[in-house]
Protein backbone atom coordinates (compact mmCIF):
# COMPACT_ATOMS: atom_id res chain seq x y z
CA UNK A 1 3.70 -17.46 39.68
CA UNK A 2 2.94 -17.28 35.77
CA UNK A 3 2.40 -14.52 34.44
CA UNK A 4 1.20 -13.99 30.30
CA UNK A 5 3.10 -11.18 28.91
CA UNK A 6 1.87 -11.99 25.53
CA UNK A 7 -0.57 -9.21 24.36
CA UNK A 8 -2.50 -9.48 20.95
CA UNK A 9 -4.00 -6.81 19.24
CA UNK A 10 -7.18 -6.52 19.45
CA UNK A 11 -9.69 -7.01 16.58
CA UNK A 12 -10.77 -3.44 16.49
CA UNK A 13 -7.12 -2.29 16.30
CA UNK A 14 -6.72 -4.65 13.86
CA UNK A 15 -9.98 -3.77 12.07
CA UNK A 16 -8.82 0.10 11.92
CA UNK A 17 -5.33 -0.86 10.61
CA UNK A 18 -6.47 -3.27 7.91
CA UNK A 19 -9.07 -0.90 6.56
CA UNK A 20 -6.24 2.29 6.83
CA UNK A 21 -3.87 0.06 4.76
CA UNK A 22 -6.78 -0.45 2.27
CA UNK A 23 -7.45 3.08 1.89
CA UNK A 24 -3.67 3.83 1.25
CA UNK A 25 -4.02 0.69 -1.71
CA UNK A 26 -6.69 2.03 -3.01
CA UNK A 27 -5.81 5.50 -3.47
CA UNK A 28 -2.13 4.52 -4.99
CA UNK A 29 -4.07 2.28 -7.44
CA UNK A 30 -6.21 4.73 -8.41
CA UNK A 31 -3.13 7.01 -8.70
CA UNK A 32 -1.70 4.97 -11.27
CA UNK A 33 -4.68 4.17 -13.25
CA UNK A 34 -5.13 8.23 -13.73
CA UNK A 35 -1.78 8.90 -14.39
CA UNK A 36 -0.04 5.82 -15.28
CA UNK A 37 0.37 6.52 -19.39
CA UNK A 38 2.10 9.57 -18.47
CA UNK A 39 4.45 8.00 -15.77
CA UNK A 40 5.30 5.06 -18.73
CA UNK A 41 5.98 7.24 -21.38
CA UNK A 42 8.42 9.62 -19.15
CA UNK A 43 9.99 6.32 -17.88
CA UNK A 44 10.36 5.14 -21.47
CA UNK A 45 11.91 8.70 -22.96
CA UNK A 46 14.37 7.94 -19.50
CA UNK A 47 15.10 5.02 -21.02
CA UNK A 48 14.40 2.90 -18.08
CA UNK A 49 10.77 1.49 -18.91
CA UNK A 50 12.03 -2.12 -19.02
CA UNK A 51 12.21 -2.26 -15.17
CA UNK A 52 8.66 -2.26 -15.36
């Protein structure tokens, strides 16, 4: 007897993830556009702005 163990996600899963992940993207982005002068210049008084 064969049996299919193999399970895929399915697409609403999928769906649900893909548009949580986009969320999480989108709201980091929009982090950095709001504050990302002020994160540069305290990396560059650091001294470690060249790692960006």
């Amino acid at each position: 007897m064969r049996t299919d163990t193999k399970t895929s996600l399915s697409p609403l899963v999928l769906a649900l993830f893909t548009g949580a992940l986009a969320i999480v993207f989108l709201l980091a982005f929009q982090g950095w556009i709001a504050h990302g002068a002020d994160i540069f210049l305290s990396l560059a008084e650091a001294g470690i702005s060249w790692c960006f």
